[in-house]
Protein backbone atom coordinates (compact mmCIF):
# COMPACT_ATOMS: atom_id res chain seq x y z
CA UNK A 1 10.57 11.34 0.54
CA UNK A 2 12.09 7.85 0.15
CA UNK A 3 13.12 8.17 3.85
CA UNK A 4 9.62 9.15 5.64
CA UNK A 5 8.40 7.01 7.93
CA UNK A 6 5.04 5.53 6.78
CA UNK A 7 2.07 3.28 8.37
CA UNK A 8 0.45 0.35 6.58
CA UNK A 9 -2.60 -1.36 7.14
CA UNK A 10 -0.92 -5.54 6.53
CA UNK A 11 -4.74 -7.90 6.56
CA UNK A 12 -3.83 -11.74 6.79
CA UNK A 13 -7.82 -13.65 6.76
CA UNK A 14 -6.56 -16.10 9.50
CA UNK A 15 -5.90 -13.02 12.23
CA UNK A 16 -7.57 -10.00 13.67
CA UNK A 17 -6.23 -6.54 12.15
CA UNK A 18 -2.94 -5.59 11.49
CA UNK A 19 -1.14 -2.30 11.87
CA UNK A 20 2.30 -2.59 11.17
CA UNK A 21 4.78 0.28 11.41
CA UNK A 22 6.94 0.45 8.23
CA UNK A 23 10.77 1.96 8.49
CA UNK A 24 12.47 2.51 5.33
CA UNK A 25 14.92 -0.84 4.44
CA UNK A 26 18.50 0.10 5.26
CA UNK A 27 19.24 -0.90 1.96
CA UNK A 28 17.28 2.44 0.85
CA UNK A 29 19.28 4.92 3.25
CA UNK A 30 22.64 3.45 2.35
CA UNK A 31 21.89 4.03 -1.32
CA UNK A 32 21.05 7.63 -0.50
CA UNK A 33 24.38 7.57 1.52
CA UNK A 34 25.93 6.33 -1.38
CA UNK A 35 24.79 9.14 -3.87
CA UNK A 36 25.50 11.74 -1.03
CA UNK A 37 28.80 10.54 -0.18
CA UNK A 38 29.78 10.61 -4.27
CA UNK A 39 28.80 14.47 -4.51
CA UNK A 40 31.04 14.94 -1.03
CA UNK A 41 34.02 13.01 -2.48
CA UNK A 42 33.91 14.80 -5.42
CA UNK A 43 33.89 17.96 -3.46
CA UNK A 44 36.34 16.44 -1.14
CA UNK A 45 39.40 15.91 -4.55
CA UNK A 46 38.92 19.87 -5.30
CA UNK A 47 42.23 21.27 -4.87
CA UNK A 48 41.99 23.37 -1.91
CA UNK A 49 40.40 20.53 0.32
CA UNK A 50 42.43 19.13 2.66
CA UNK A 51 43.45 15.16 2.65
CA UNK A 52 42.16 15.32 6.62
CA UNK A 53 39.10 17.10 5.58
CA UNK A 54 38.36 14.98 3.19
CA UNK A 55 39.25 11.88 5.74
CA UNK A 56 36.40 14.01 7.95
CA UNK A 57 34.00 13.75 4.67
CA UNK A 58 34.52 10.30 4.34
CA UNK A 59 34.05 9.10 8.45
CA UNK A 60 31.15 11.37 8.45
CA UNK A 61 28.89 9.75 4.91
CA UNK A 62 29.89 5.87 6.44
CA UNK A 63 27.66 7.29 9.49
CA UNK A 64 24.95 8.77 6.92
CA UNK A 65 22.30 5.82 6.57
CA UNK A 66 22.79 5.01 10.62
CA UNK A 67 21.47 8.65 11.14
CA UNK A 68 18.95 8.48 8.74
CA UNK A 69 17.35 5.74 9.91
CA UNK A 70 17.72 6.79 13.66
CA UNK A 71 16.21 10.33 12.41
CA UNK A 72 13.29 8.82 11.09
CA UNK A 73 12.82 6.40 13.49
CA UNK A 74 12.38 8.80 16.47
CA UNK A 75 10.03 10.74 13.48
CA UNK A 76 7.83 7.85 13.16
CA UNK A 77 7.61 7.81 17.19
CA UNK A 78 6.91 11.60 17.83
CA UNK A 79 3.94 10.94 14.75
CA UNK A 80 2.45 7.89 16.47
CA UNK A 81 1.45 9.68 19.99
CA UNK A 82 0.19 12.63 17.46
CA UNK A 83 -3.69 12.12 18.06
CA UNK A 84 -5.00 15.20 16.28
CA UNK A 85 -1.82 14.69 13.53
CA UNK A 86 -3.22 11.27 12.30
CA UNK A 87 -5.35 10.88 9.57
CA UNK A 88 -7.89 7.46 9.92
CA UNK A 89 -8.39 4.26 8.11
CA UNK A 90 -11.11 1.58 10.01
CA UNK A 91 -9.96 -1.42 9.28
CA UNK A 92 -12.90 -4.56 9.90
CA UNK A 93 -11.24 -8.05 11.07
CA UNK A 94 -13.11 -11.34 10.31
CA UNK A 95 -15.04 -10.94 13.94
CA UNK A 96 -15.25 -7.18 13.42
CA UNK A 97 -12.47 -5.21 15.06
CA UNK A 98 -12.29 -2.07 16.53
CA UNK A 99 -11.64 0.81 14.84
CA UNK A 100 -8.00 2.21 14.66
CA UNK A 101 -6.57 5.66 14.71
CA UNK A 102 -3.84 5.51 11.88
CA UNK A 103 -2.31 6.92 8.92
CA UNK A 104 -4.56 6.70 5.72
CA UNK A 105 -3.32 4.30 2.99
CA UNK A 106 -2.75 6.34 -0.31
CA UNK A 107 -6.05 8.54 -0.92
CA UNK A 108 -9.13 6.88 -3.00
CA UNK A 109 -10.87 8.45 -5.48
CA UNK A 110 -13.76 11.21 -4.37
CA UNK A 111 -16.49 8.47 -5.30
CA UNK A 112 -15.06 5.28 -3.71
CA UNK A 113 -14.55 7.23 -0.59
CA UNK A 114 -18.28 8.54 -0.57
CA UNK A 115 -19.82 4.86 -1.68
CA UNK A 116 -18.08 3.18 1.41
CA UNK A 117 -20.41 5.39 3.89
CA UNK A 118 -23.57 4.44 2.36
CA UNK A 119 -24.44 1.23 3.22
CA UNK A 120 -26.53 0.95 5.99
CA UNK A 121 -25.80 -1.51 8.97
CA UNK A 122 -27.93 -4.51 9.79
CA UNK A 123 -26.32 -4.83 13.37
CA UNK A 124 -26.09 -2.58 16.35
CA UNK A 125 -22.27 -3.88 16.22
CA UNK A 126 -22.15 -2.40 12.86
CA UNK A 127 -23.14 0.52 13.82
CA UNK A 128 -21.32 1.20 16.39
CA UNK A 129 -18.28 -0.07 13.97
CA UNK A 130 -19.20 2.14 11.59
CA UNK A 131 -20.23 5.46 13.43
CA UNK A 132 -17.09 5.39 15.64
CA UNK A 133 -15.21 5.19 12.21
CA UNK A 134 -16.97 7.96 11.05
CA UNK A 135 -16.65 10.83 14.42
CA UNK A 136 -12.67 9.70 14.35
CA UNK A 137 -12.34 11.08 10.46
CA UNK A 138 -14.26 14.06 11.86
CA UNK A 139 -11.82 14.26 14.17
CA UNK A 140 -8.61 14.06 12.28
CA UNK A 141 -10.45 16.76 9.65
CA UNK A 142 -10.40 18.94 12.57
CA UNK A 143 -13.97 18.78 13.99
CA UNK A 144 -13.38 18.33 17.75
CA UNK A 145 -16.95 18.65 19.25
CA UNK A 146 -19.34 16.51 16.89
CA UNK A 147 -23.01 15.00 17.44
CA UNK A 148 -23.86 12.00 16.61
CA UNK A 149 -27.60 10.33 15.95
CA UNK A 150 -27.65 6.45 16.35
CA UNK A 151 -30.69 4.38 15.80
CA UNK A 152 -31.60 2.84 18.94
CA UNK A 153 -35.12 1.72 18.35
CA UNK A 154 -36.20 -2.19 18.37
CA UNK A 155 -34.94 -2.70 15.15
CA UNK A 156 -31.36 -3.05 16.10
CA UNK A 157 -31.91 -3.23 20.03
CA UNK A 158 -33.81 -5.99 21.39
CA UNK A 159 -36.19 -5.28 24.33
CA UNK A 160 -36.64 -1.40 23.68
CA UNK A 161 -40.25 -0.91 23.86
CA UNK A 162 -41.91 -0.01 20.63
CA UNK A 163 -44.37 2.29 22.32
CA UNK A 164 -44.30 4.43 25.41
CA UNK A 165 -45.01 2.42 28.39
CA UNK A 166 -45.79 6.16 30.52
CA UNK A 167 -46.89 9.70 30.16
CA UNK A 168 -43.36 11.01 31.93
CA UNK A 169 -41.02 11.35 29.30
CA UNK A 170 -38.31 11.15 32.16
CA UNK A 171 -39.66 7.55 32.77
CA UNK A 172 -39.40 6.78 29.17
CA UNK A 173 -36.34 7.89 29.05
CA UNK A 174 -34.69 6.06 31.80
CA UNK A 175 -36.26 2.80 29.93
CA UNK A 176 -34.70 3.76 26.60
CA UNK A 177 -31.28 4.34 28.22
CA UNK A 178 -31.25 1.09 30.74
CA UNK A 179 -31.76 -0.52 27.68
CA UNK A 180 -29.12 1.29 24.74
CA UNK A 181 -26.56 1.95 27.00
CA UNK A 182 -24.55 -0.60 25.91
CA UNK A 183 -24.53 -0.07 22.52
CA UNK A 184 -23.32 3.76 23.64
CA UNK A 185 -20.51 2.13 25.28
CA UNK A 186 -19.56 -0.20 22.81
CA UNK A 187 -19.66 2.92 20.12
CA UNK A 188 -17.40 5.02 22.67
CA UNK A 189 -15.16 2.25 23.45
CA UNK A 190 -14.00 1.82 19.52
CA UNK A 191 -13.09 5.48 18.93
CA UNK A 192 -9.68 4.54 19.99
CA UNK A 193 -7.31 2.29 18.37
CA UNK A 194 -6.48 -1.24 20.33
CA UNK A 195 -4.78 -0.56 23.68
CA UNK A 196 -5.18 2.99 23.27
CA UNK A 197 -8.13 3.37 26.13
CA UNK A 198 -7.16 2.52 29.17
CA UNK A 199 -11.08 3.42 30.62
CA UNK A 200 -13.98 3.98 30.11
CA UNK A 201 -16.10 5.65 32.83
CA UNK A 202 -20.03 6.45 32.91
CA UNK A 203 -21.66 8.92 34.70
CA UNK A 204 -25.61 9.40 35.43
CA UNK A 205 -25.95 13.26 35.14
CA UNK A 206 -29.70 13.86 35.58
CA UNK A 207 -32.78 11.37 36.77
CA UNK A 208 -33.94 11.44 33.48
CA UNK A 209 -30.59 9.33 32.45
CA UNK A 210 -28.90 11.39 30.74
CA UNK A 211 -25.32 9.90 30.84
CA UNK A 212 -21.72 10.42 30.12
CA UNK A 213 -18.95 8.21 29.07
CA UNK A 214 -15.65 9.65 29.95
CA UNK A 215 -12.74 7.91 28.29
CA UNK A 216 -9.14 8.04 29.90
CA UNK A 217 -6.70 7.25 27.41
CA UNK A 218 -2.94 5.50 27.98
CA UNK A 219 -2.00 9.04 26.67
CA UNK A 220 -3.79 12.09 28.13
CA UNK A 221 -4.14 14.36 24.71
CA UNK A 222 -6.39 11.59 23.75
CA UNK A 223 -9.36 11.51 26.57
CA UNK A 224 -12.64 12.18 24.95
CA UNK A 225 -16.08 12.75 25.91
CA UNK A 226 -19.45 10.89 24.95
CA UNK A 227 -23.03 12.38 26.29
CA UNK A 228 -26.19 10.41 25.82
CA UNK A 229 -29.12 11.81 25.25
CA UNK A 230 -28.30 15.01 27.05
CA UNK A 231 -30.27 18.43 26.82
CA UNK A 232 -29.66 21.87 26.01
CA UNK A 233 -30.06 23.07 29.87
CA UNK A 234 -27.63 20.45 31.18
CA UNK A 235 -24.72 21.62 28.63
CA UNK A 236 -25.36 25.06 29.38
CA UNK A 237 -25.47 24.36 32.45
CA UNK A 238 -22.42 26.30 35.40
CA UNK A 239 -21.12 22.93 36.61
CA UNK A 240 -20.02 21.95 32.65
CA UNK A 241 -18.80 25.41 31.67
CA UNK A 242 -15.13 24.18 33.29
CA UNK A 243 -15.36 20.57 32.15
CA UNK A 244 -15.94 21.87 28.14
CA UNK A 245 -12.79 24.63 28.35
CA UNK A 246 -10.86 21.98 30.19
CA UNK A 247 -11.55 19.79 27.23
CA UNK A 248 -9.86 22.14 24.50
CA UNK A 249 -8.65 19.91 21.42
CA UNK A 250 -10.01 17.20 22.90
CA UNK A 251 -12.94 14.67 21.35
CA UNK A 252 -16.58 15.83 22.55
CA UNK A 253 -19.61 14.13 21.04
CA UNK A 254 -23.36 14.25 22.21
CA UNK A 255 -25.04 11.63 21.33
CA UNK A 256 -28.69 11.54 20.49
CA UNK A 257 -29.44 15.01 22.36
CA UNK A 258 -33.07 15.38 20.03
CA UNK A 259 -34.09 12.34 22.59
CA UNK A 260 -33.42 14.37 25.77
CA UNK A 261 -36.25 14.56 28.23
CA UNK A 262 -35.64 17.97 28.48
CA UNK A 263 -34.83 20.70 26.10
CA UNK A 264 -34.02 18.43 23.33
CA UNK A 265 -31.49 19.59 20.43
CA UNK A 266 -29.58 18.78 17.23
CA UNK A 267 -26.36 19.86 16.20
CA UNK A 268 -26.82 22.40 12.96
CA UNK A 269 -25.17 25.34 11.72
CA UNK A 270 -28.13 26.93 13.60
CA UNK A 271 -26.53 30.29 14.18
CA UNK A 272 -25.06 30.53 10.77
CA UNK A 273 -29.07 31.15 9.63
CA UNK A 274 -29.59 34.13 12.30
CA UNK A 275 -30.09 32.16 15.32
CA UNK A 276 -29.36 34.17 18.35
CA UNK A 277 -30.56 31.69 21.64
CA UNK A 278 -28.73 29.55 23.64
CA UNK A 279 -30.20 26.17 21.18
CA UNK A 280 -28.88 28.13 18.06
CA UNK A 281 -25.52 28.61 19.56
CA UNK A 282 -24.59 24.95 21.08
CA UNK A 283 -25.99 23.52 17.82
CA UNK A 284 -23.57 25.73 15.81
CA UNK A 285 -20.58 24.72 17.73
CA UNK A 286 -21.58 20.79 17.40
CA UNK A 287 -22.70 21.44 13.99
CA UNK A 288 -20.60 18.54 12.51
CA UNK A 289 -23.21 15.63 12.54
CA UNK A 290 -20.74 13.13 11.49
CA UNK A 291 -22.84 10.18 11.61
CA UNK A 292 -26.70 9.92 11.51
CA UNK A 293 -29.00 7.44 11.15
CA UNK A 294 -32.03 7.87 12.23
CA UNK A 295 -36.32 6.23 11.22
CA UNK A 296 -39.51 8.51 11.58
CA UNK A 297 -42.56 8.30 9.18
CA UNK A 298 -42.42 11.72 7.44
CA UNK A 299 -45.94 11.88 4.92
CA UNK A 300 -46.74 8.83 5.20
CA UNK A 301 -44.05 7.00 4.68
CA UNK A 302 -41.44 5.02 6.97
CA UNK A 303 -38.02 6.77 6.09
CA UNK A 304 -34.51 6.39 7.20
CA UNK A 305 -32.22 9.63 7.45
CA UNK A 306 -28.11 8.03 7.10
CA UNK A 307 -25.21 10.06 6.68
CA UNK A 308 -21.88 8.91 7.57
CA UNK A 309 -18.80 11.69 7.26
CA UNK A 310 -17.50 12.29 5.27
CA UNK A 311 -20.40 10.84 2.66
CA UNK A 312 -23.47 12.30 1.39
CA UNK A 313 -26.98 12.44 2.99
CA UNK A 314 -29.21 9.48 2.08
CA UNK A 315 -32.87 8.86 1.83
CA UNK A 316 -34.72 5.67 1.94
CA UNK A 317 -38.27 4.92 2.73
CA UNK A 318 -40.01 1.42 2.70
CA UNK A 319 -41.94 0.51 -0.75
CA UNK A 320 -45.69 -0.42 -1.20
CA UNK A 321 -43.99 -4.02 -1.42
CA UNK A 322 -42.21 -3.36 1.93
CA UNK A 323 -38.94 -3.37 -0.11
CA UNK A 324 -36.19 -0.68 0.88
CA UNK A 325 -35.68 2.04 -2.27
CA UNK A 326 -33.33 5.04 -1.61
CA UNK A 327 -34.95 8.19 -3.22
CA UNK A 328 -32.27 10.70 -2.76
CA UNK A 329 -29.09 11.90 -2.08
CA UNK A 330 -28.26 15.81 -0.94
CA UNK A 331 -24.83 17.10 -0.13
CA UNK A 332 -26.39 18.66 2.99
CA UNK A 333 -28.80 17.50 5.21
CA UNK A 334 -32.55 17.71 3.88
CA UNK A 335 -35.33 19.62 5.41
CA UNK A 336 -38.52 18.03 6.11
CA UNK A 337 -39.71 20.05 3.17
CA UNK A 338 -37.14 18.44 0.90
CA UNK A 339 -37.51 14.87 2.00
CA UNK A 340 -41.48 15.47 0.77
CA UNK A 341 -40.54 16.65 -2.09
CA UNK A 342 -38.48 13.72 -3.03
CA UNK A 343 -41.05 11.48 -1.68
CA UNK A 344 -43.99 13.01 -3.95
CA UNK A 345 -41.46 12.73 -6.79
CA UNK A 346 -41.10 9.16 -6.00
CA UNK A 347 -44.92 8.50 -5.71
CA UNK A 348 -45.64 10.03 -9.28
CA UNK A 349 -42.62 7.98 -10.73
CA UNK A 350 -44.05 4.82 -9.55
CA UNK A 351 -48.17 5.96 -9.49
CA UNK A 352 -48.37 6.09 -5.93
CA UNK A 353 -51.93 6.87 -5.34
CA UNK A 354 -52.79 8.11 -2.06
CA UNK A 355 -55.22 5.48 -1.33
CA UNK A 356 -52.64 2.62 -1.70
CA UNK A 357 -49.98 4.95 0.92
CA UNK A 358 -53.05 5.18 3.55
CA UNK A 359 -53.51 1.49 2.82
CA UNK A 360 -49.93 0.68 3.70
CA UNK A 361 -49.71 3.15 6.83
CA UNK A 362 -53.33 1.43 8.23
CA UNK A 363 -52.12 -2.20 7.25
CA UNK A 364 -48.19 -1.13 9.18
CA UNK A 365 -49.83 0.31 12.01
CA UNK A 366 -51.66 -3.57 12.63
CA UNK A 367 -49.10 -5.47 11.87
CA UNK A 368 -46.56 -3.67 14.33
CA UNK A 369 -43.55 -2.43 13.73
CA UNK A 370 -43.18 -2.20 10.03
CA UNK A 371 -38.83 -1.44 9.83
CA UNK A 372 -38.36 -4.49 11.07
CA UNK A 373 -38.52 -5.98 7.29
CA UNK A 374 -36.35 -2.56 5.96
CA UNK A 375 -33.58 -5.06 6.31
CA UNK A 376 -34.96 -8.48 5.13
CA UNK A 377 -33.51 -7.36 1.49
CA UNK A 378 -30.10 -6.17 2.86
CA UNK A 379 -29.29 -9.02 5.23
């Protein structure tokens, strides 16, 4: 074990991240030369060896820690163009690098690993940062096709309207995505470690702007796939049958498909409840929502969804004093019916009557957009 090739993660606070590819010394593979060339000379005095096979013992251990390091170099090489082999640690520079595709660091505990995916970003470069991070340990646990939700409202894009400027959603639409599309990118560019992406394409698919980033890869086993806000009817679609089985292990993620202008979706284990239709069956096989973070005003309240993989699902709404409390946690993600439930728990806790939540909703609703101070306590 002394001999494997290993990768660690080296920070310095002066310089941008690190990863530095770790042989073993050649101080450790000549020891283990020396132990294994002791049990061969020993076997080399019995009595019925040979004094020129034990002169072919003894040429052959000198060249023992030579091919042990050359062994495990080429090792370390095959490992490192492994995509799918890797496991992944994000590691954030001073200016906020991009995410890297590497070999974990010795595992955390359960509870340290589930507290780092909790916090929720103030930035849309966090976000991106941190939901990248997130569909690559998807990845490496084996989920190839994944959907992710990103919040691309006003709060952390500038200029996206806060209402709808038209009646046609594909209008709206269009707006949304001239608008968020570079956040998309930036998320897609930082699923691959530095250097690793050698392009990053877009497509327009539909007129409502539905979009998708194709990345090319220095090595072709690592292309992926990003779709923004794309609907059911355009993945089902004949002219994408070939693209998804030409895809096979590769990375596929949709990207905010519940905002399509048409036949809008979420990835679920849909078909895993009896679901038999076309929706059930694409949102079973991207059931792995690996990152989510998402606002809506559910009973009154303004809540925010988060989940980032391999974490927990998180619930926060915005207080009577507009401060941000979290009011649950669930292993899976909640139904409407058990976010209310949580959130009448919470009112009776604190003596939430519902003349003060009306008060709040009327009072939000004339002062604008209320989120914007969800992050004045968390900045």
């Amino acid at each position: 074990h002394a001999l494997k090739s290993r990768v660690s993660v080296v920070s310095e606070p002066s310089k941008s991240d690190v990863v530095a590819l770790t042989m073993p010394s050649s101080s450790a593979a000549s020891r283990c030369g020396v132990h294994l060339h002791l049990l061969l000379h020993r076997f080399g005095h019995r009595p019925h060896c040979s004094s020129s096979g034990r002169r072919c013992i003894t040429l052959l251990t000198s060249f023992l820690p030579i091919a042990f390091l050359v062994a495990t170099a080429l090792s370390s090489i095959v490992s490192a163009r492994s995509f799918a082999g890797c496991k992944v640690h994000t590691v954030q520079g001073p200016r906020g690098g991009k995410s890297a595709v590497f070999a974990d660091p010795p595992a955390a505990p359960a509870a340290a690993k589930d507290s780092s995916a909790t916090e929720l970003p103030i930035s849309a470069e966090a976000m991106a940062q941190q939901a990248a991070a997130a569909v690559v340990r998807a990845f490496n646990d084996g989920h190839q096709w994944q959907t992710v939700r990103l919040r691309n409202d006003a709060t952390l894009v500038p200029g996206v309207a806060l209402k709808q400027q038209v009646k046609d959603p594909s209008t709206n639409l269009r707006n949304l995505v001239d608008k968020t599309l570079p956040l998309v990118k930036d998320f897609a560019a930082r699923l691959w470690e530095v250097g690793a992406l050698a392009e990053l394409k877009s497509s327009l698919l539909d007129a409502s702007g539905a979009t998708m980033l194709y990345g090319e890869a220095t090595d072709p086993l690592k292309d992926a796939a990003v779709f923004y806000v794309t609907g059911i009817d355009l993945v089902t679609s004949d002219k994408f049958d070939g693209f998804f089985k030409g895809m096979r292990d590769r990375l596929v993620v949709m990207v905010n498909p519940d905002q399509a202008a048409e036949s809008p979706w979420e990835g679920g284990d849909v078909a895993a409840e009896g679901g038999a239709s076309t929706t059930a069956q694409v949102s079973s096989t991207f059931k792995e929502q690996s990152y989510y973070y998402a606002s809506s005003v559910i009973n009154g309240w303004d809540t925010i969804l988060f989940r980032s993989y391999p974490g927990s699902w998180h619930i926060w709404l915005e207080s009577l004093d507009k401060e941000l409390d979290r009011i649950g946690v669930s292993s899976g993600k909640p139904t409407y019916d058990d976010i209310v439930a949580m959130q009448t728990a919470y009112e009776e806790h604190r003596g939430v009557s519902d003349v003060q939540k009306l008060g709040k909703r009327l009072k939000d609703q004339v002062d604008g957009f209320s989120v914007d101070s969800f992050f004045a306590q968390i900045r």
